[in-house]
N, C-alpha and C. Protein backbone atom coordinates (compact mmCIF):
# COMPACT_ATOMS: atom_id res chain seq x y z
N UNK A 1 0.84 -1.19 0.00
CA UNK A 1 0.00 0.00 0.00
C UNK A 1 0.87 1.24 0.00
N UNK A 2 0.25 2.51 -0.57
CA UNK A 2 1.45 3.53 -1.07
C UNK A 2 1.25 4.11 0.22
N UNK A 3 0.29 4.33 1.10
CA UNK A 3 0.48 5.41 1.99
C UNK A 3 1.40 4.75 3.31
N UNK A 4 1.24 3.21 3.36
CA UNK A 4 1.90 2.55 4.67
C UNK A 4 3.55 2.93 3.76
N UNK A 5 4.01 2.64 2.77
CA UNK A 5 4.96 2.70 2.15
C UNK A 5 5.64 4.42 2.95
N UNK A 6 4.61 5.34 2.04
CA UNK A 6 5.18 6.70 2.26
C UNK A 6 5.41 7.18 3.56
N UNK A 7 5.07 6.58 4.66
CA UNK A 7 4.24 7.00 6.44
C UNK A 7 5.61 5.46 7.00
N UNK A 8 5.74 4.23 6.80
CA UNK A 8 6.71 3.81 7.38
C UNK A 8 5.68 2.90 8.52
N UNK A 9 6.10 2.08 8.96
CA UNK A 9 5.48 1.11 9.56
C UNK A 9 5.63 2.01 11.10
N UNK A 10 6.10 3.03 11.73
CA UNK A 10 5.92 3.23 13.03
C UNK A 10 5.77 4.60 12.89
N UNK A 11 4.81 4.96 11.18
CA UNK A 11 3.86 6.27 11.23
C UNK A 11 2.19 6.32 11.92
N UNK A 12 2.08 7.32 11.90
CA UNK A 12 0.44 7.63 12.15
C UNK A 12 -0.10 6.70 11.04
N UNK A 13 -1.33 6.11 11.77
CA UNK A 13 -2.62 5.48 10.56
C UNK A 13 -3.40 6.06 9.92
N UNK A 14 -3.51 7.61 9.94
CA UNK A 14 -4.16 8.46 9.25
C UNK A 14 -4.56 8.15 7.91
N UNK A 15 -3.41 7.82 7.03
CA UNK A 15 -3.39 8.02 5.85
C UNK A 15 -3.84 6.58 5.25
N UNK A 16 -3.60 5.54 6.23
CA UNK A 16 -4.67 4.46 5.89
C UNK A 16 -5.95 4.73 6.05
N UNK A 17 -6.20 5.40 7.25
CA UNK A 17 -8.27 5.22 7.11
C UNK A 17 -8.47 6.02 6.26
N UNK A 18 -7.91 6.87 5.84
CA UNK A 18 -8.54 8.16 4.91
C UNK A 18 -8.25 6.97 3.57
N UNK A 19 -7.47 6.17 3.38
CA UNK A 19 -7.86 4.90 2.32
C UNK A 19 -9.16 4.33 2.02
N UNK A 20 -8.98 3.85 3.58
CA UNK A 20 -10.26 3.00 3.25
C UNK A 20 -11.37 3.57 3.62
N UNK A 21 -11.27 4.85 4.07
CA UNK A 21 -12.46 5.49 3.73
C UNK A 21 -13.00 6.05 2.02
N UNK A 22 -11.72 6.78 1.58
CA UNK A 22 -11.79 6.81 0.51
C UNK A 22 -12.27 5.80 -0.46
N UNK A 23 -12.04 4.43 -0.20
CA UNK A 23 -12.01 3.17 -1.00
C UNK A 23 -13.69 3.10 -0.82
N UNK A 24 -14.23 2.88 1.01
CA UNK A 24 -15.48 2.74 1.11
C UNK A 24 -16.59 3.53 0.42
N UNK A 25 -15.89 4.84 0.02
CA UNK A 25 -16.96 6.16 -0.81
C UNK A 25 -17.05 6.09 -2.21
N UNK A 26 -16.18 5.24 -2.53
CA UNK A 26 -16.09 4.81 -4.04
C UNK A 26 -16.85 3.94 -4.15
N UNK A 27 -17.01 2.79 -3.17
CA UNK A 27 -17.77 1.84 -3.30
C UNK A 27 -19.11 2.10 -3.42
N UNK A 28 -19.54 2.59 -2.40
CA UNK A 28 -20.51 3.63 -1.80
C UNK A 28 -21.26 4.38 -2.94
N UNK A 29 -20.16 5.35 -3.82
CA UNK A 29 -20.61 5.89 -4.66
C UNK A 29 -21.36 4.87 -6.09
N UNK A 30 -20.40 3.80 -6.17
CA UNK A 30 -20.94 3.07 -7.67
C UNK A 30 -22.37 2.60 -7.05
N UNK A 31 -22.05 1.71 -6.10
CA UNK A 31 -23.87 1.38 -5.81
C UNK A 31 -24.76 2.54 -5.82
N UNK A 32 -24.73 3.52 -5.65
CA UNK A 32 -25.54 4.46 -5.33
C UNK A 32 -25.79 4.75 -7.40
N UNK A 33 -24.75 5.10 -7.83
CA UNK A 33 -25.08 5.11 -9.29
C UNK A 33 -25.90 4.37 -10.02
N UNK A 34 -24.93 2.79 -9.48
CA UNK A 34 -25.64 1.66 -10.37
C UNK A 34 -27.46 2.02 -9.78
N UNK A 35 -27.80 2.06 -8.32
CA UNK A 35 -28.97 2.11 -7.62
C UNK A 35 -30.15 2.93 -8.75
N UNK A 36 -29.03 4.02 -8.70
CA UNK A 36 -30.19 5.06 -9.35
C UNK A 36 -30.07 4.76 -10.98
N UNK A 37 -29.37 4.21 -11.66
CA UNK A 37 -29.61 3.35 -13.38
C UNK A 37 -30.33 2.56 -13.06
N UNK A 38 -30.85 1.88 -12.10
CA UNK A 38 -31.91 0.33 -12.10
C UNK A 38 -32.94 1.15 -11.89
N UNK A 39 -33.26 1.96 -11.23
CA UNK A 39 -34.06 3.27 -10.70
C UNK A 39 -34.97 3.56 -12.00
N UNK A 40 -34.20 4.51 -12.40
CA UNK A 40 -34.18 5.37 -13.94
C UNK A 40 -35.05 4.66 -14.75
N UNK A 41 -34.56 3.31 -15.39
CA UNK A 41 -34.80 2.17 -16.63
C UNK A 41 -36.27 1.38 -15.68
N UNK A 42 -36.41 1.02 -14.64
CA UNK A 42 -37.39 -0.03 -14.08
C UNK A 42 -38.56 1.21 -13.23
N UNK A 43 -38.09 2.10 -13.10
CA UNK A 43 -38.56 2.59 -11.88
C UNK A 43 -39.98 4.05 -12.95
């Protein structure tokens, strides 16, 4: 992972959760897209 890389194994975890937060809002975001295309076409 680039941020454990850039931060060093006895850095702050900051820059991991802001990962996987980031990662979770992406996720977050496509369902919410795909949600509203099934929406759109069926709905």
């Amino acid at each position: 992972h680039a941020w454990g890389m850039i931060n060093g194994k006895g850095g702050p975890h900051w820059a991991r959760m802001i990962g996987i937060l980031l990662t979770w809002l992406a996720i977050l975001v496509a369902a919410l897209l795909l949600f509203w295309n099934v929406w759109q076409v069926y709905g």
